[in-house]
Protein backbone atom coordinates (compact mmCIF):
# COMPACT_ATOMS: atom_id res chain seq x y z
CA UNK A 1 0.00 0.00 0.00
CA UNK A 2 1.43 3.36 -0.91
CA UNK A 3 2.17 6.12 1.52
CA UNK A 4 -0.52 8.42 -0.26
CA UNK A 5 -3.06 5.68 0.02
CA UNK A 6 -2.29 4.58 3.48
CA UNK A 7 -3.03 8.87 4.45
CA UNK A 8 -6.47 8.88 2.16
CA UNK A 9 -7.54 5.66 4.33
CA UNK A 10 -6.57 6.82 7.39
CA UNK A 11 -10.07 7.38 9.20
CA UNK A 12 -8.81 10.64 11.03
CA UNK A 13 -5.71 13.32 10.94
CA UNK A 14 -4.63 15.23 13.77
CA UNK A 15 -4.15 19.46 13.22
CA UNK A 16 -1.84 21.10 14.90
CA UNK A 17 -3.18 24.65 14.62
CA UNK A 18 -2.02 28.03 14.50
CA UNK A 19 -3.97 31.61 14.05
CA UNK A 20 -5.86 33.02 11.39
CA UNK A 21 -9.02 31.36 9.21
CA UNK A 22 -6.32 27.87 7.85
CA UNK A 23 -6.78 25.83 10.46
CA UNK A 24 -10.54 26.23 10.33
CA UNK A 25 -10.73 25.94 6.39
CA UNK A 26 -8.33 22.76 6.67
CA UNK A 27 -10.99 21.11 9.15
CA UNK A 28 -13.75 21.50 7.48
CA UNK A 29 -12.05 20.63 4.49
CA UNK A 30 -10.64 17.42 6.15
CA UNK A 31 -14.31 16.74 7.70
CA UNK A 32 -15.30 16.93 3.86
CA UNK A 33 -12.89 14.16 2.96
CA UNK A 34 -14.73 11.78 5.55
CA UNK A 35 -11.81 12.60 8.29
CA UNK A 36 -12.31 12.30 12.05
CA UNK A 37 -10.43 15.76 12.77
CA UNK A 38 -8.63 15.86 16.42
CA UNK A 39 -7.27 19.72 17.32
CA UNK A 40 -4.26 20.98 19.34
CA UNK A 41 -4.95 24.50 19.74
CA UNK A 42 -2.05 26.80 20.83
CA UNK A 43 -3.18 29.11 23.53
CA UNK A 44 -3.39 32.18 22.45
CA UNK A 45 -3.08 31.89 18.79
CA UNK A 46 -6.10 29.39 17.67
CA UNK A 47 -9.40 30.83 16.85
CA UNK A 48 -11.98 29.05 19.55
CA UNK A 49 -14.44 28.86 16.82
CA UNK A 50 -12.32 25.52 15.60
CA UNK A 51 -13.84 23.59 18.43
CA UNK A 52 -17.04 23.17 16.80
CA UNK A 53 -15.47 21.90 13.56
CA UNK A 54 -13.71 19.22 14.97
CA UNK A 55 -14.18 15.82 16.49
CA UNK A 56 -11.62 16.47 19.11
CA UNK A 57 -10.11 19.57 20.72
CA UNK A 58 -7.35 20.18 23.17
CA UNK A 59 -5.79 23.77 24.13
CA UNK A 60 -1.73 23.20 23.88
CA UNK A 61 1.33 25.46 24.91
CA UNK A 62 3.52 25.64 21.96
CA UNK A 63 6.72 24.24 24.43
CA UNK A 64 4.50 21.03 25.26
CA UNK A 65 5.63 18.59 22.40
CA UNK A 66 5.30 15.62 24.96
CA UNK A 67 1.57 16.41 25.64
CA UNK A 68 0.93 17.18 21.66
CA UNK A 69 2.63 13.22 21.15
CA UNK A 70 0.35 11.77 24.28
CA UNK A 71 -2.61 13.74 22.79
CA UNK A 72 -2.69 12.13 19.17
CA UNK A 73 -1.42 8.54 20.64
CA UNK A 74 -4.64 8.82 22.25
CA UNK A 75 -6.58 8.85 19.43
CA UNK A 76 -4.70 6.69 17.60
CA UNK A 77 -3.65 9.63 15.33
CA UNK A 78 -0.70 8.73 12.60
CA UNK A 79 -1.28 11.75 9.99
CA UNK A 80 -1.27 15.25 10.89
CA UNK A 81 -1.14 18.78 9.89
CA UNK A 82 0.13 21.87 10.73
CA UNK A 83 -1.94 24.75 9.57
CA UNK A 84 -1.97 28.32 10.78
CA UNK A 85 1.05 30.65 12.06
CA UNK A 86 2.49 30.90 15.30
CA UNK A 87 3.96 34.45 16.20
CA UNK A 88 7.85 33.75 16.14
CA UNK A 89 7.96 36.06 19.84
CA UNK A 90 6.09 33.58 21.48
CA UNK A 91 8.66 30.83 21.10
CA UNK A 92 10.33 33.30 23.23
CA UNK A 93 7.43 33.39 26.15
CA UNK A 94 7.31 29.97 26.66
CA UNK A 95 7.73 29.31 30.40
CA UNK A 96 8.06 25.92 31.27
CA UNK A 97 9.06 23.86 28.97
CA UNK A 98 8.37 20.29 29.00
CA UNK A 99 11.19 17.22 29.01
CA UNK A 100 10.44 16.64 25.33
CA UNK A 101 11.18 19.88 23.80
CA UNK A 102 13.93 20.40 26.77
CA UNK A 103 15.81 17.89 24.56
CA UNK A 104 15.90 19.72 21.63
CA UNK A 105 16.22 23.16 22.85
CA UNK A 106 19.63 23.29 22.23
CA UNK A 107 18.98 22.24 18.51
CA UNK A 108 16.38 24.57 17.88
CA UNK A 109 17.75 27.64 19.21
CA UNK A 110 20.72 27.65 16.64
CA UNK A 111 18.32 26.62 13.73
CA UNK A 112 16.35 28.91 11.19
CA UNK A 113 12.75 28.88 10.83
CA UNK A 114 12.01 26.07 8.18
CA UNK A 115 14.71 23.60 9.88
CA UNK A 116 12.82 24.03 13.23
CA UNK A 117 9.86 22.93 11.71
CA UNK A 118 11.58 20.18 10.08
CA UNK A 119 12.93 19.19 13.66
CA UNK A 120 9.19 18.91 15.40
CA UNK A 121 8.49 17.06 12.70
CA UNK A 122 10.85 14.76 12.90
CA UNK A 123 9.97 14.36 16.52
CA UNK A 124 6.35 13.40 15.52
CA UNK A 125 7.98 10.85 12.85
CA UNK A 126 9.96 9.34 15.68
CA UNK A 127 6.71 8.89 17.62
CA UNK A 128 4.80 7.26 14.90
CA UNK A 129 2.80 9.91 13.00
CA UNK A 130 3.83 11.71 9.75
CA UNK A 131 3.33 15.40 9.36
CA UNK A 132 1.38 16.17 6.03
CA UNK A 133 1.27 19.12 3.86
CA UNK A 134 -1.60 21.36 5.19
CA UNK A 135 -3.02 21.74 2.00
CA UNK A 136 -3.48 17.84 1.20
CA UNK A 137 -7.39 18.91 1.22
CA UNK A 138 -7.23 22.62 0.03
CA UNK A 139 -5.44 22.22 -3.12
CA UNK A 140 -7.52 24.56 -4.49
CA UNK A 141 -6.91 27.17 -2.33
CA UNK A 142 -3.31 27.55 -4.09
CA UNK A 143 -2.88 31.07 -5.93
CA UNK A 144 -3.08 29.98 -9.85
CA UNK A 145 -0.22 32.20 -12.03
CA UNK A 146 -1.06 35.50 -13.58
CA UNK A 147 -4.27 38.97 -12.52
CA UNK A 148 -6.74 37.39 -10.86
CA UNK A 149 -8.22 40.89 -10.79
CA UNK A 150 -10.50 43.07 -13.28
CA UNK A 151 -7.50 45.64 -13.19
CA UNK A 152 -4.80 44.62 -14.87
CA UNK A 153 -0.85 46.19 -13.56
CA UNK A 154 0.39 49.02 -15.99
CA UNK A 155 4.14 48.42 -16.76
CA UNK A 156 5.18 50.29 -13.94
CA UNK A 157 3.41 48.75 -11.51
CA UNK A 158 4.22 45.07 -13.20
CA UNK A 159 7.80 45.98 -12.69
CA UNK A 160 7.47 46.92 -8.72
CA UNK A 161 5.70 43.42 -8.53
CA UNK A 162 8.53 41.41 -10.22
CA UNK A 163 11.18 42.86 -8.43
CA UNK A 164 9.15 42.58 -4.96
CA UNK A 165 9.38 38.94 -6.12
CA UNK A 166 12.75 38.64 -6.96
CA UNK A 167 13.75 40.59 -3.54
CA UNK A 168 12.23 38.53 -1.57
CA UNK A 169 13.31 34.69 -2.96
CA UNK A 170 16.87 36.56 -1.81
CA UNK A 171 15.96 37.74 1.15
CA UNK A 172 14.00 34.38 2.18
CA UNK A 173 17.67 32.53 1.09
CA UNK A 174 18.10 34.33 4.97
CA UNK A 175 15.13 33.30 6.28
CA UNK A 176 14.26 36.96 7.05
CA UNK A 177 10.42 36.37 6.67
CA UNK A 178 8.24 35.76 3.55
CA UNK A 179 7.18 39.69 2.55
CA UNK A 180 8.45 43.11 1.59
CA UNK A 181 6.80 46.37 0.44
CA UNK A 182 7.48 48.38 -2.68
CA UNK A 183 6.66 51.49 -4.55
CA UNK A 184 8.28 52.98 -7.52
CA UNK A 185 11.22 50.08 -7.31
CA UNK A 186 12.02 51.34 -4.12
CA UNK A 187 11.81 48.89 -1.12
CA UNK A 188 9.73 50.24 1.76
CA UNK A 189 9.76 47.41 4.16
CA UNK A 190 11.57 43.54 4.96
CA UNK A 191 8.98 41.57 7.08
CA UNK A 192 11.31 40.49 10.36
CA UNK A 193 9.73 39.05 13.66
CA UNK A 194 6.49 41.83 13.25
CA UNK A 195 4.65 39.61 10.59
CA UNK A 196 3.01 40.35 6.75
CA UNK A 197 0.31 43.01 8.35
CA UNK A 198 2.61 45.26 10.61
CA UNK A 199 5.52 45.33 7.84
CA UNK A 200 3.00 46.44 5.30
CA UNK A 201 1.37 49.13 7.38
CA UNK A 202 5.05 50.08 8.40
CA UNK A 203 6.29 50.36 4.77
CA UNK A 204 2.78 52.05 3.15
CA UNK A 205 3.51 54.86 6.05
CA UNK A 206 6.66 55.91 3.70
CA UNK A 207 4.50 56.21 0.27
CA UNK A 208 2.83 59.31 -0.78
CA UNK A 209 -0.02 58.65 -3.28
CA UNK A 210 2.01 55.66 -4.65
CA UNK A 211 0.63 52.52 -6.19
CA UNK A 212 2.13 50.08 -2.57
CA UNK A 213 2.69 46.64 -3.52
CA UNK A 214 2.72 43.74 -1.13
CA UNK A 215 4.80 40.65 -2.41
CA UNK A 216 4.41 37.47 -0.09
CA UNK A 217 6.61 34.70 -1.36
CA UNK A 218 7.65 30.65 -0.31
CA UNK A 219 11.34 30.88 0.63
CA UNK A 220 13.69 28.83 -1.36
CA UNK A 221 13.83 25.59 0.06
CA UNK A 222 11.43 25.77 2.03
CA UNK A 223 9.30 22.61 3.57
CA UNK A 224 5.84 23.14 1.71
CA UNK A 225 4.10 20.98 4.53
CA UNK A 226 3.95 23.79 6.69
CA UNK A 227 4.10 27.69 7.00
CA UNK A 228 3.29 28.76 3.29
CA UNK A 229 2.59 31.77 2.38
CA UNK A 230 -0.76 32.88 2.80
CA UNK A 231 -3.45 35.94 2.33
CA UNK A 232 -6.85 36.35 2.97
CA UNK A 233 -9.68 39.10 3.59
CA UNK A 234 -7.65 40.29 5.94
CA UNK A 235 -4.67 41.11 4.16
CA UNK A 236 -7.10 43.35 1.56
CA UNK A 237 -8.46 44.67 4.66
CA UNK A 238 -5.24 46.18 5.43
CA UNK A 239 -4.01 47.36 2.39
CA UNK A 240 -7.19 48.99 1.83
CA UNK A 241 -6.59 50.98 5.17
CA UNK A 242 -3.21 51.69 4.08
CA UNK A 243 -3.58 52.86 0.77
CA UNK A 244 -1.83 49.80 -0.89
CA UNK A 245 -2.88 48.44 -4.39
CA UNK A 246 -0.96 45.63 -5.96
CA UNK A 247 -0.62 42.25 -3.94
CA UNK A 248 1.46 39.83 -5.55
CA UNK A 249 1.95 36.02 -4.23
CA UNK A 250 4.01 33.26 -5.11
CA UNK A 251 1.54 30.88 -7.93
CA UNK A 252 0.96 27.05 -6.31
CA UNK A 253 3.00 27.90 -3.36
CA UNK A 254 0.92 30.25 -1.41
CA UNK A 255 -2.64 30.27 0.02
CA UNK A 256 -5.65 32.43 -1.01
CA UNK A 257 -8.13 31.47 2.11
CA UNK A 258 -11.90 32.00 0.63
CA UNK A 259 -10.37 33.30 -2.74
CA UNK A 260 -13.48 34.07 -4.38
CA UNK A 261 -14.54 36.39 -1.30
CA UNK A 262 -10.78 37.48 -1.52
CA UNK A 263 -11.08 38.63 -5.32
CA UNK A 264 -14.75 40.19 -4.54
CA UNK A 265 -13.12 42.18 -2.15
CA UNK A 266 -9.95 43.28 -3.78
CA UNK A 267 -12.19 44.09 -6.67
CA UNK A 268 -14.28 46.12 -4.57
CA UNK A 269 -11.24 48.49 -3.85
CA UNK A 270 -9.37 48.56 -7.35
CA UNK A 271 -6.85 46.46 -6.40
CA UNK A 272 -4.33 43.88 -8.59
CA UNK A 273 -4.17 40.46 -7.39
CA UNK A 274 -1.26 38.66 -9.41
CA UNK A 275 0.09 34.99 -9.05
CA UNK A 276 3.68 35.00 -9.71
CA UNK A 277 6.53 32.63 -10.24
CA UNK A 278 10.56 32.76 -11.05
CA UNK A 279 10.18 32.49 -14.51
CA UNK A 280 7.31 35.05 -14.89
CA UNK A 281 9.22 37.85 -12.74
CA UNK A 282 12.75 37.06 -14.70
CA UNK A 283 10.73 38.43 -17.81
């Protein structure tokens, strides 16, 4: 039996979640699929709405890798997902720790953002259950290539968006974060520890009456089973309040969560939605 069809038989999958709408689109996408859905929910990130889309739900501290193991060997759980972010500062408020992530503190404190991912998961291997990619049931909630808009980028403005997207597959060879901000092909903002929203309303604050654009991207290498690149209402939300116009995302390796309600919405406020890839911003 292969690996894929050994996960598609699998009556449930366990979700590790993080913030924002994913983990709640992944569950009821899972549910869809015929899953039994169990929950970890990190205090103080997870939405409490997820409860009531799940079979099982159980709040977790993010340092508590021993009681996220004992949780899904209860249920028998040998698939499972990561979906949602995790602010990077709270890895720095954990207070205690337990004996299982004591062990590989010392690892993970000299290791970059994708590799510490790749560590926790290898901790769940170890124990039995295989971290998926968290779009296994959302596949069609990755950003297709080219506008996805009614307003198509003028040259300029196609430009900023192609070299947003070239800036940041070098900047994310650093691990620096996944965004940055430009206007006129001058760079505004780096995302760093503050997250996609706060970077863009940090870098729109330096453009006067300039066409912003927003360029999220997958960093090179990067483990495409967890912490993609992803936008939503909210991210139109916020450009709309800061006067931004063009949002540009890396096509098939970034999220759109609701995407027709995303397009509506970016619509609604004359803004250009564009997939992009390496090839596409080379031209």
């Amino acid at each position: 039996m292969s690996e894929h069809s050994t996960l598609e038989t699998a009556p449930r999958i366990g979700l590790i979640a993080g913030n924002g709408r994913f983990p709640l689109l992944f569950a009821k996408a899972a549910k869809a699929a015929g899953k039994e859905v169990i929950a970890l929910a990190i205090k103080g990130e997870t939405p409490p709405e997820l409860e009531s889309e799940v079979a099982h739900f159980y709040w977790v501290e993010v340092g508590r890798l021993g009681k996220m193991l004992k949780l899904f060997k209860k249920h028998d759980v040998h698939f499972a997902a990561m979906a949602g972010g995790v602010k990077k500062e709270r890895f720095f408020q954990v207070q205690p720790i337990d004996y299982t992530t004591m062990r590989l503190l010392a690892k993970l404190l000299l290791k970059r953002d994708d590799e510490l991912l790749r560590t926790i998961a290898g901790v769940f291997a170890q124990n039995g259950i295989e971290i998926v990619p968290s779009t296994v049931y959302l596949t069609e909630a990755l950003a297709p290539l080219g506008v996805m808009t009614r307003r198509k980028p003028t040259k300029e403005q196609l430009a900023d968006l192609k070299y947003g997207f070239r800036l940041a597959k070098e900047l994310g060879r650093f691990d620096i974060g996944q965004a940055v901000v430009v206007c006129r092909g001058i760079v505004l903002a780096i995302e760093a520890i503050e997250g996609t929203d706060n970077c863009l309303k940090r870098g729109a604050s330096y453009a006067q009456n300039g066409d912003v654009a927003l360029v999220k991207i997958c960093k090179p290498g990067q483990d495409t089973r967890f912490d993609l690149p992803a936008v939503g209402l909210n991210t139109i939300k916020n450009m709309a309040e800061c006067g931004a116009t063009l949002l540009g995302i890396e096509a098939g390796r970034s999220l759109m969560l609701d995407p027709d309600e995303l397009i509506k919405a970016a619509d609604s406020h004359n803004m250009v939605v564009m997939g992009l890839n390496d090839e596409l911003a080379k031209e």
